[in-house]
Protein backbone atom coordinates (compact mmCIF):
# COMPACT_ATOMS: atom_id res chain seq x y z
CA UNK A 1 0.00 0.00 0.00
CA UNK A 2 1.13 3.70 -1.49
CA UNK A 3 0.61 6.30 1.56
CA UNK A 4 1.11 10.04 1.15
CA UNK A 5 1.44 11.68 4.12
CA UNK A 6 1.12 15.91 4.12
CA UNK A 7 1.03 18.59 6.56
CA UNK A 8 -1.26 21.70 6.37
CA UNK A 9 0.06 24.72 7.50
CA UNK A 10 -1.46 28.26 7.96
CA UNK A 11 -0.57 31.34 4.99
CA UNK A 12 -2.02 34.56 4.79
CA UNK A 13 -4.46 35.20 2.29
CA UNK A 14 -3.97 37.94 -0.74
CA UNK A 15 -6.54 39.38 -1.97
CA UNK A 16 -9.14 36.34 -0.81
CA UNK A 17 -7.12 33.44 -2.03
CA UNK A 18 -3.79 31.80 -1.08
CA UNK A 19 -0.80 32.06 -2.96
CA UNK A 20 -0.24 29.83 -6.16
CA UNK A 21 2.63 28.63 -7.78
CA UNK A 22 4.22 26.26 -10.06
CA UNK A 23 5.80 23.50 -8.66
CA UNK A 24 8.91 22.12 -11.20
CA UNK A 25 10.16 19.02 -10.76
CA UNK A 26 13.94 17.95 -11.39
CA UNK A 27 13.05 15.54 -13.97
CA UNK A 28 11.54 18.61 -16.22
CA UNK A 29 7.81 18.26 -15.11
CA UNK A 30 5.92 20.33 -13.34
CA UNK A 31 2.48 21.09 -12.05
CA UNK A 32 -0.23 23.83 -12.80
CA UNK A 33 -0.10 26.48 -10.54
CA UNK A 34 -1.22 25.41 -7.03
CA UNK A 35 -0.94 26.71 -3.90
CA UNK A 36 -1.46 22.95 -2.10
CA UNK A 37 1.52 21.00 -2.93
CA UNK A 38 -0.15 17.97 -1.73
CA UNK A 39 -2.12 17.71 -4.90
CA UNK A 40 0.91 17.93 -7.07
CA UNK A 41 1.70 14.91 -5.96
CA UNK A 42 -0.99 13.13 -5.66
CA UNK A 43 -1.32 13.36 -9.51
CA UNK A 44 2.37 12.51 -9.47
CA UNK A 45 2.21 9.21 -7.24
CA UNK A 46 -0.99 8.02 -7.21
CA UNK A 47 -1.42 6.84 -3.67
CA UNK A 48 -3.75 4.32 -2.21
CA UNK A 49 -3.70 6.64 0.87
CA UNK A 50 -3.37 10.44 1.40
CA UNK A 51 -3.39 11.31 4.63
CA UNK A 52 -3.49 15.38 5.65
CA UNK A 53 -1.92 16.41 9.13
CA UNK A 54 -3.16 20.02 9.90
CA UNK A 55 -4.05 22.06 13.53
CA UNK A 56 -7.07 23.70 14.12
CA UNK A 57 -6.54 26.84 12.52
CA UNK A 58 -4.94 25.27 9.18
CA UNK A 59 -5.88 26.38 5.90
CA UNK A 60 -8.05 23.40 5.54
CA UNK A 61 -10.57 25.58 3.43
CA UNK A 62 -8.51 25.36 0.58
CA UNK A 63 -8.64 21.97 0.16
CA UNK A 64 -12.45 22.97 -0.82
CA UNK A 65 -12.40 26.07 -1.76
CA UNK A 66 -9.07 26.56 -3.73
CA UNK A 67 -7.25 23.74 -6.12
CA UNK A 68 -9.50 21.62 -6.61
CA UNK A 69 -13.66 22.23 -8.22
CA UNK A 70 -15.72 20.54 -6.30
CA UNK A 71 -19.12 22.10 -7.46
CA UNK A 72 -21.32 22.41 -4.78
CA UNK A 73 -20.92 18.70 -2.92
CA UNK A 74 -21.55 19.56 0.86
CA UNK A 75 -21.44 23.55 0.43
CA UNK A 76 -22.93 23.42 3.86
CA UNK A 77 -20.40 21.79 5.88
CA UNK A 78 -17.65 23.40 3.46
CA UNK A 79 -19.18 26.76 4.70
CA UNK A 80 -18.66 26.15 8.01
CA UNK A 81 -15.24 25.02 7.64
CA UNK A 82 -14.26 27.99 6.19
CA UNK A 83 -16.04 30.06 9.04
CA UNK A 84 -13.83 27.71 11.74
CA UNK A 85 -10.53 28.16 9.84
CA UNK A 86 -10.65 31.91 10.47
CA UNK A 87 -11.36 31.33 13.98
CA UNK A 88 -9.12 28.65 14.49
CA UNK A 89 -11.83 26.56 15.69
CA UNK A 90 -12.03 23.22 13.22
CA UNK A 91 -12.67 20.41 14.64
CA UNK A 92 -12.10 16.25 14.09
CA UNK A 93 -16.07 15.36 13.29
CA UNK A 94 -15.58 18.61 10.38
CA UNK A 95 -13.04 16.86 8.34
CA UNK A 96 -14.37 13.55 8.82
CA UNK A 97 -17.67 14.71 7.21
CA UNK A 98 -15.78 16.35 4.28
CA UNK A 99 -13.26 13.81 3.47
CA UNK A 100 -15.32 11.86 1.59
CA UNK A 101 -15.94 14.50 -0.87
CA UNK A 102 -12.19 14.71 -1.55
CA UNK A 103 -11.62 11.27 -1.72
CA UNK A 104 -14.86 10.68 -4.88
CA UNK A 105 -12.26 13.57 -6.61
CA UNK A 106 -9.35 11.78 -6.01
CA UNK A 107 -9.83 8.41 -6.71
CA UNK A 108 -7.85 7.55 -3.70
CA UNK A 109 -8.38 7.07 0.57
CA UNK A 110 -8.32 10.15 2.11
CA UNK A 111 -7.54 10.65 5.52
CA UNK A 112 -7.82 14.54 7.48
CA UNK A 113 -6.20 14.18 10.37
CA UNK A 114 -6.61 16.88 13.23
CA UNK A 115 -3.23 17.21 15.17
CA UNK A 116 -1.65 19.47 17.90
CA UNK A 117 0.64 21.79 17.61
CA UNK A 118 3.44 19.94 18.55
CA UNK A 119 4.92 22.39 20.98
CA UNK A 120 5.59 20.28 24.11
CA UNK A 121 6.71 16.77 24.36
CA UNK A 122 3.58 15.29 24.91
CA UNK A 123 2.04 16.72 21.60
CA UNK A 124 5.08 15.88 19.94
CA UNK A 125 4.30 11.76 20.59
CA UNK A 126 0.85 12.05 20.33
CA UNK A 127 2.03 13.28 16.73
CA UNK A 128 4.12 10.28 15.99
CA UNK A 129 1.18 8.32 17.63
CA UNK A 130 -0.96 9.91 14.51
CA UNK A 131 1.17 9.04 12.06
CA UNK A 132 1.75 5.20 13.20
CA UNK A 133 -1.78 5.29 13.22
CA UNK A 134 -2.01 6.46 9.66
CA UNK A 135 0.40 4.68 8.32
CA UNK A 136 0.03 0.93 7.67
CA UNK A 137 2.43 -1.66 8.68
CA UNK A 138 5.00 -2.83 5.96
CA UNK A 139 3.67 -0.14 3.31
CA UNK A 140 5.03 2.90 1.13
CA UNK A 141 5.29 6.35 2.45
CA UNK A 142 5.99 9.59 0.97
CA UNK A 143 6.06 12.63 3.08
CA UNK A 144 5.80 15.75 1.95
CA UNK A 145 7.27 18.31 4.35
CA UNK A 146 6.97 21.69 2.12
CA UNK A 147 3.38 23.23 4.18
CA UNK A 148 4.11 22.34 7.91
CA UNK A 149 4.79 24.44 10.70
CA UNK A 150 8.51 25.04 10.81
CA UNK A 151 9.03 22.81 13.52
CA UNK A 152 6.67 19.64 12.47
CA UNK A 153 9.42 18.73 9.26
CA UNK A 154 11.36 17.38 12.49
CA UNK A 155 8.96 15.90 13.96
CA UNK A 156 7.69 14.49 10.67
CA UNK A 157 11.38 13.08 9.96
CA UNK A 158 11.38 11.41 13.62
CA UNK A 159 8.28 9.53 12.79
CA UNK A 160 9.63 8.58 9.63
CA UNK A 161 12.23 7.05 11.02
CA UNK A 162 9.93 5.35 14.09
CA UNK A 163 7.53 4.24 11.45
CA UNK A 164 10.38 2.24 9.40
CA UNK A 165 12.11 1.00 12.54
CA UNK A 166 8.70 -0.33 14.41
CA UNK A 167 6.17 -0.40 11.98
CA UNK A 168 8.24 -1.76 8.87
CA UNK A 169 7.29 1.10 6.86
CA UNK A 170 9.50 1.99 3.74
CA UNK A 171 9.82 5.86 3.48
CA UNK A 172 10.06 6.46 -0.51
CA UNK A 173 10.88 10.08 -0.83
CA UNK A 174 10.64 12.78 1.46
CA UNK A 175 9.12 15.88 -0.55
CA UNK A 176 9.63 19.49 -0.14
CA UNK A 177 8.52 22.47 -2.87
CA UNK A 178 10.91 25.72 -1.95
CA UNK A 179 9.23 28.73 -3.17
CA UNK A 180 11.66 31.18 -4.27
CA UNK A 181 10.65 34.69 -4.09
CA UNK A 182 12.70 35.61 -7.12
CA UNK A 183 11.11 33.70 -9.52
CA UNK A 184 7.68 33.17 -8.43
CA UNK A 185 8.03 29.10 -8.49
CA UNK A 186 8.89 26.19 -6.03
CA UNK A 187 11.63 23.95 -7.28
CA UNK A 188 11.12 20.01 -5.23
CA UNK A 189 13.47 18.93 -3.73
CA UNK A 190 13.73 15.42 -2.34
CA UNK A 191 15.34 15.24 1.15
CA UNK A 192 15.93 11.46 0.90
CA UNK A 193 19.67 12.39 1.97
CA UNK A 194 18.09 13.30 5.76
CA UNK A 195 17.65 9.18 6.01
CA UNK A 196 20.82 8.38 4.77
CA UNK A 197 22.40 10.81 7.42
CA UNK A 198 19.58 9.37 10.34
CA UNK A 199 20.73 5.73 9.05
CA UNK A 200 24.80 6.54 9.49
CA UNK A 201 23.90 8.20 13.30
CA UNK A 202 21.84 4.91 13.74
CA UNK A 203 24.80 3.11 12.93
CA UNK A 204 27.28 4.90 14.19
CA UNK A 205 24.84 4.57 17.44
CA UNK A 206 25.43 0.28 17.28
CA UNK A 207 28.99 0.89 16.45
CA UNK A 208 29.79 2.48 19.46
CA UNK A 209 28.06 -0.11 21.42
CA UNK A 210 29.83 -2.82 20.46
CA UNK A 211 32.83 -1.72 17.99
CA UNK A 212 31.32 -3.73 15.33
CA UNK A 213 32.34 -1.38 12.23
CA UNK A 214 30.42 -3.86 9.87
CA UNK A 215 27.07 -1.27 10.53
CA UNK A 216 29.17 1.19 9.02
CA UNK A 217 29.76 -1.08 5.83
CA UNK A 218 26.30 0.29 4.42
CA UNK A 219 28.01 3.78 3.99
CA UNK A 220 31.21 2.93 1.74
CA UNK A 221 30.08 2.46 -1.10
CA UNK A 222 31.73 -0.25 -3.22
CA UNK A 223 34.05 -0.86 -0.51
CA UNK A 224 31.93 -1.74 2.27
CA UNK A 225 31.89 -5.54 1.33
CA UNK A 226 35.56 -5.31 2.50
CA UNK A 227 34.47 -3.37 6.05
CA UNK A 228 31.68 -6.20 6.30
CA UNK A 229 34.23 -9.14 5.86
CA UNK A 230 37.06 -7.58 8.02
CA UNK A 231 34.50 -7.01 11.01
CA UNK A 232 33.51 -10.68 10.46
CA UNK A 233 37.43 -12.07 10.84
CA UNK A 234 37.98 -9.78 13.64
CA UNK A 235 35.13 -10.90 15.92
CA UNK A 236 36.28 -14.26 15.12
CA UNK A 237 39.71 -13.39 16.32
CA UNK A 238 41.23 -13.47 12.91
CA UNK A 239 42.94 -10.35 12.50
CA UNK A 240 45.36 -11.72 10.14
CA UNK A 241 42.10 -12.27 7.81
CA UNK A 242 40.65 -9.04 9.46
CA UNK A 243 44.02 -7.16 8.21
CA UNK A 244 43.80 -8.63 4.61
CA UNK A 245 40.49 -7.46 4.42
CA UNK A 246 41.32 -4.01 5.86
CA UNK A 247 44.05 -3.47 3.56
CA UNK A 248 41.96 -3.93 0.74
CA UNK A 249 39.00 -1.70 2.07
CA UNK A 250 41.51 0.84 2.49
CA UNK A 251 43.00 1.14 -0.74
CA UNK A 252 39.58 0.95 -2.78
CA UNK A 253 37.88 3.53 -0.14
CA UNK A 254 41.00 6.13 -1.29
CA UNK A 255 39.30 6.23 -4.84
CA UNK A 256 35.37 6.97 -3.76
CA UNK A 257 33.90 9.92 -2.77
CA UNK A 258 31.18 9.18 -0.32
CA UNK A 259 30.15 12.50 1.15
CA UNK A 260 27.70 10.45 3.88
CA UNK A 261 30.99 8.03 4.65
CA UNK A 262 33.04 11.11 5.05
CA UNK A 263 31.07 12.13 8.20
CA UNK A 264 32.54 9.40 10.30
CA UNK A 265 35.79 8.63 8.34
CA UNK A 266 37.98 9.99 11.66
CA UNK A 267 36.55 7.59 13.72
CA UNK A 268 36.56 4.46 11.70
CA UNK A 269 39.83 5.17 10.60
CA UNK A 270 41.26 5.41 14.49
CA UNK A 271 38.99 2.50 14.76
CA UNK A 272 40.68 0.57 12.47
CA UNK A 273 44.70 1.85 13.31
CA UNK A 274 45.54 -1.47 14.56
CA UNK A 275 46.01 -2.85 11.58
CA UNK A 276 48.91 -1.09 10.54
CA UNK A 277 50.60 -2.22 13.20
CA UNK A 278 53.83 -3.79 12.56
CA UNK A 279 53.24 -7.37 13.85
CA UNK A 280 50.50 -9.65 14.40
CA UNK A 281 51.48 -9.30 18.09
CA UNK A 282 51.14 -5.28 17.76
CA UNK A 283 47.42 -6.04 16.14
CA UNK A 284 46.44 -8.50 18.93
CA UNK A 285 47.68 -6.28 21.59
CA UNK A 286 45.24 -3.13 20.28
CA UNK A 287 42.86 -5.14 19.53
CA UNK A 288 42.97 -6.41 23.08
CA UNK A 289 42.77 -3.14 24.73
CA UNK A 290 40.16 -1.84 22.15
CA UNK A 291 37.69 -4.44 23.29
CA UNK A 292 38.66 -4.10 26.94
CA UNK A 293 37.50 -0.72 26.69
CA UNK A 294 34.11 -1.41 24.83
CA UNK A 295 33.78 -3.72 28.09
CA UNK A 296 33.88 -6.86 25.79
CA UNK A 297 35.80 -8.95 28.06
CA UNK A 298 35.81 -12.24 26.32
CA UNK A 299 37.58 -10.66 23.29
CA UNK A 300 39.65 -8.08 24.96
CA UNK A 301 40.85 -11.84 27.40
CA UNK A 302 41.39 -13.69 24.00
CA UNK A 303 43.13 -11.21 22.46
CA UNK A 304 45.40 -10.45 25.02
CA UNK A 305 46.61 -14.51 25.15
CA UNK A 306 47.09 -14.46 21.36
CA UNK A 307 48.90 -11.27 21.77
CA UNK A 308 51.37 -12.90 24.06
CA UNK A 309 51.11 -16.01 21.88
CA UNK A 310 52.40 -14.45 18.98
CA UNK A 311 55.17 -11.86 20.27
CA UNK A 312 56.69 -15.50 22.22
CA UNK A 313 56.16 -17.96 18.80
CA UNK A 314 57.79 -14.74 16.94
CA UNK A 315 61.05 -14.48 19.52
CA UNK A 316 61.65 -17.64 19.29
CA UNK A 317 61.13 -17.95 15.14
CA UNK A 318 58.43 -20.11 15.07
CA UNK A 319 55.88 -20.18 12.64
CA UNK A 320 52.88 -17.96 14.05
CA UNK A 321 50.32 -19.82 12.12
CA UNK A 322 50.61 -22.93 13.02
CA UNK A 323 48.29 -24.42 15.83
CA UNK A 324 50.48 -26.92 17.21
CA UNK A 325 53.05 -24.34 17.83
CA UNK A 326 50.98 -21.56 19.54
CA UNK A 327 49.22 -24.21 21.55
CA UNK A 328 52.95 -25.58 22.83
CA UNK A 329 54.10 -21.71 23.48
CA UNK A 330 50.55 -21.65 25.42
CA UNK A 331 51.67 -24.07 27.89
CA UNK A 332 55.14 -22.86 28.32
CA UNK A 333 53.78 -19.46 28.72
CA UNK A 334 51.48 -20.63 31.84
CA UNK A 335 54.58 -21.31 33.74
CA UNK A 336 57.65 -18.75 32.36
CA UNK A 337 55.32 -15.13 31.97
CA UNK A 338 53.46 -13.47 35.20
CA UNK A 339 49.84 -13.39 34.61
CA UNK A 340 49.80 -15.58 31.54
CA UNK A 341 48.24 -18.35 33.64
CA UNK A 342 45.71 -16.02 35.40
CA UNK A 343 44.36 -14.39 32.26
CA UNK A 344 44.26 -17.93 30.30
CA UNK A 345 41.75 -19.31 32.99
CA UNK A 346 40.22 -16.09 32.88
CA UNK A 347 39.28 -16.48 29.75
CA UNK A 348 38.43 -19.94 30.20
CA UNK A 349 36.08 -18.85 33.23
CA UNK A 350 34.00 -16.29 30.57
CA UNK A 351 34.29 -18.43 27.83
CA UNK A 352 32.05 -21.33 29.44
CA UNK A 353 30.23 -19.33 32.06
CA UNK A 354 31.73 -21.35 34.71
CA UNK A 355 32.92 -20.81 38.28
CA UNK A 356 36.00 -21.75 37.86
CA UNK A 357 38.25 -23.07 40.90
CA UNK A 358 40.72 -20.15 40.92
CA UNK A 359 39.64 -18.02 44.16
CA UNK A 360 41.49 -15.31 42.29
CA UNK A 361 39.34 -15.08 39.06
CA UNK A 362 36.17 -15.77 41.02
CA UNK A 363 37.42 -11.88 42.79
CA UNK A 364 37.39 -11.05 39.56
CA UNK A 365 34.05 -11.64 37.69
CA UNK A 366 32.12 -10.24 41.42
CA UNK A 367 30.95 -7.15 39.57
CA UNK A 368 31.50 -4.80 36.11
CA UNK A 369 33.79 -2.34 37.42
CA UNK A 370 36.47 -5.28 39.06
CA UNK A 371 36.17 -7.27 36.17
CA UNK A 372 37.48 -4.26 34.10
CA UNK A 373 39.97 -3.04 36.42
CA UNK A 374 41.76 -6.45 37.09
CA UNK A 375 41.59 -7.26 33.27
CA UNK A 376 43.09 -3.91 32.37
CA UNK A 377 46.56 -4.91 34.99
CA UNK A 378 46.44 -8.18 33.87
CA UNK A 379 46.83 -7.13 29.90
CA UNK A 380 49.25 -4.66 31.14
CA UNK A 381 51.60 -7.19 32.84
CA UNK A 382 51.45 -9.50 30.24
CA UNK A 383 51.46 -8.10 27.16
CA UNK A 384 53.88 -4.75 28.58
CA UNK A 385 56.01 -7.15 30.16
């Protein structure tokens, strides 16, 4: 289902009548001179559903009395409408009686929706309220944000954005006719761009949750399969994979220009600095602390062994990918570096969810705060050792 949603604002009136104007579209078309946006695109998107937003002293008289000819179909109750727009007094059971009459003309639903202002915070959810309301579940929606009050585009966004997150809605276009003074018409613009931002501050919001960059993949471009894929081998604890990945995401993201991706570029790239680190034991070891301080203990613990792992197989010239060989420098390590033992059942101990026997790293999982502490001097001792 195709639902427009509008708002209806208040103008002054010259000379009787609002003000008209042409409304040109970027693809070359535009519509006859109107002074109700709303029907430009109706005739533009045919909707299934138009649904107008409006207070009680909204020019809701021209809908009747202005674009459109309606002849004389309810000149009563059109009559009085006009009487309670100048006195700021419509009310619900007024537009449900006309909308009808609008909705024989436009071949479509047609929905007048009486709303408040919007001024406090309870007005502004009872406005998003409306608009869920309005809106069906897993359906189309175009807003159009060119006749609201100057704070309701906001609040129209916001429920944009609640409606696709809750309600499964997907927002088509967000519409807006700028009149220009100058030349006497309203070039649209679409202001799809405002979701793209709202869906980057969204993910930016997850990312700094968890340090998963992968919700950031969405903005790159071409290159974001590469973000995706290193994000994947990292929280596995492959940063060898992770750093292949990386490398590649790096050089392709040199040649795009994303101007959305360029709003958090600073802090993916200082995200991402471990990986030009000059060993896999430098990677590990910022990796470790990078999780320890996203409180992601598990991976900041298992991190931290690998860390020591490597910068031990390394020393001694071993072959850092080989199992066998980090497992054997595992063992040694319980017994030859302070806190290697400790941290290794500490692990072990978040890993499984288990009490384990060691009174020492039961101290240590008694609350948040310890946990954190005690993991942050046992990284330090081993891996600063």
């Amino acid at each position: 289902m195709k639902t427009l949603v509008t708002f209806l604002g208040r103008v002054p009136k010259n000379d009787g009548s609002y003000r008209k104007t042409r409304y040109l579209f970027d693809d070359g078309g535009h519509a006859e001179e109107l002074a109700f946006f709303g029907w430009a695109l109706v005739q533009r998107i045919h909707p299934d559903r138009f649904v107008v937003f409006g207070t009680r002293g909204s020019m809701w008289d021209h809908l009747f009395e202005g674009d459109l000819q309606l002849g004389n179909a309810a000149e009563v109750d059109r009559l009085a409408l006009v009487e309670a727009v100048e006195n700021k007094t419509v009310s619900q059971p007024m537009l449900d009686a006309l909308a009808p009459v609008l909705a024989d003309k436009l071949g479509c639903e047609v929905l007048l929706w009486l709303v408040p202002y919007g001024l406090s915070e309870t007005d502004q959810v009872e406005l998003l309220r409306h608009m869920a309301d309005a809106v069906p579940e897993q359906s189309t929606l175009h807003l159009d944000i060119t006749h609201a009050f100057r704070h309701l585009p906001m609040i129209g966004l916001l429920a944009a954005l609640y409606l696709r997150a809750l309600r499964k809605v997907t927002v088509e276009k967000i519409w807006y006719g700028a009149y220009n003074e100058d030349t006497g018409e309203a070039p649209v613009y679409e202001l799809n761009g405002l979701l793209k931002i709202a869906d980057g501050i969204s993910a930016m919001t997850s990312y700094n949750k968890d340090g998963d960059y992968s919700v950031l993949a969405g903005l790159q471009g071409d290159s974001g399969c590469f973000l995706r894929q290193a994000a994947f081998y990292e929280r596995c604890t492959n940063p060898v994979k992770a750093r292949e990945k990386l490398t590649s995401w790096s050089k392709q993201e040199c040649q795009e220009h994303n101007p959305l991706a360029v709003l958090f570029a600073d802090e993916l790239r200082q995200r991402i600095s471990w990986f030009k680190g000059k060993s896999r034991a430098d990677w590990e070891k910022a990796l470790a602390f990078e999780y320890l301080e996203r409180h992601d203990f598990v991976r900041a613990a298992a991190f931290g062994l690998e860390s020591a792992i490597s910068r031990a197989v390394a020393d001694a010239g071993g072959n850092l990918n080989v199992f066998e060989t980090r497992n054997r420098k595992r063992e040694e390590l319980k017994y030859v570096r302070d806190g290697f033992k400790t941290l290794n059942n500490l692990r072990n101990a978040l890993v499984h969810g288990l009490l384990s026997k060691d009174r020492k790293v039961l101290n240590m999982t008694e609350d948040e705060q310890t946990l954190y502490s005690t993991l942050k001097s046992l990284l330090r001792q081993v891996l600063e050792a």
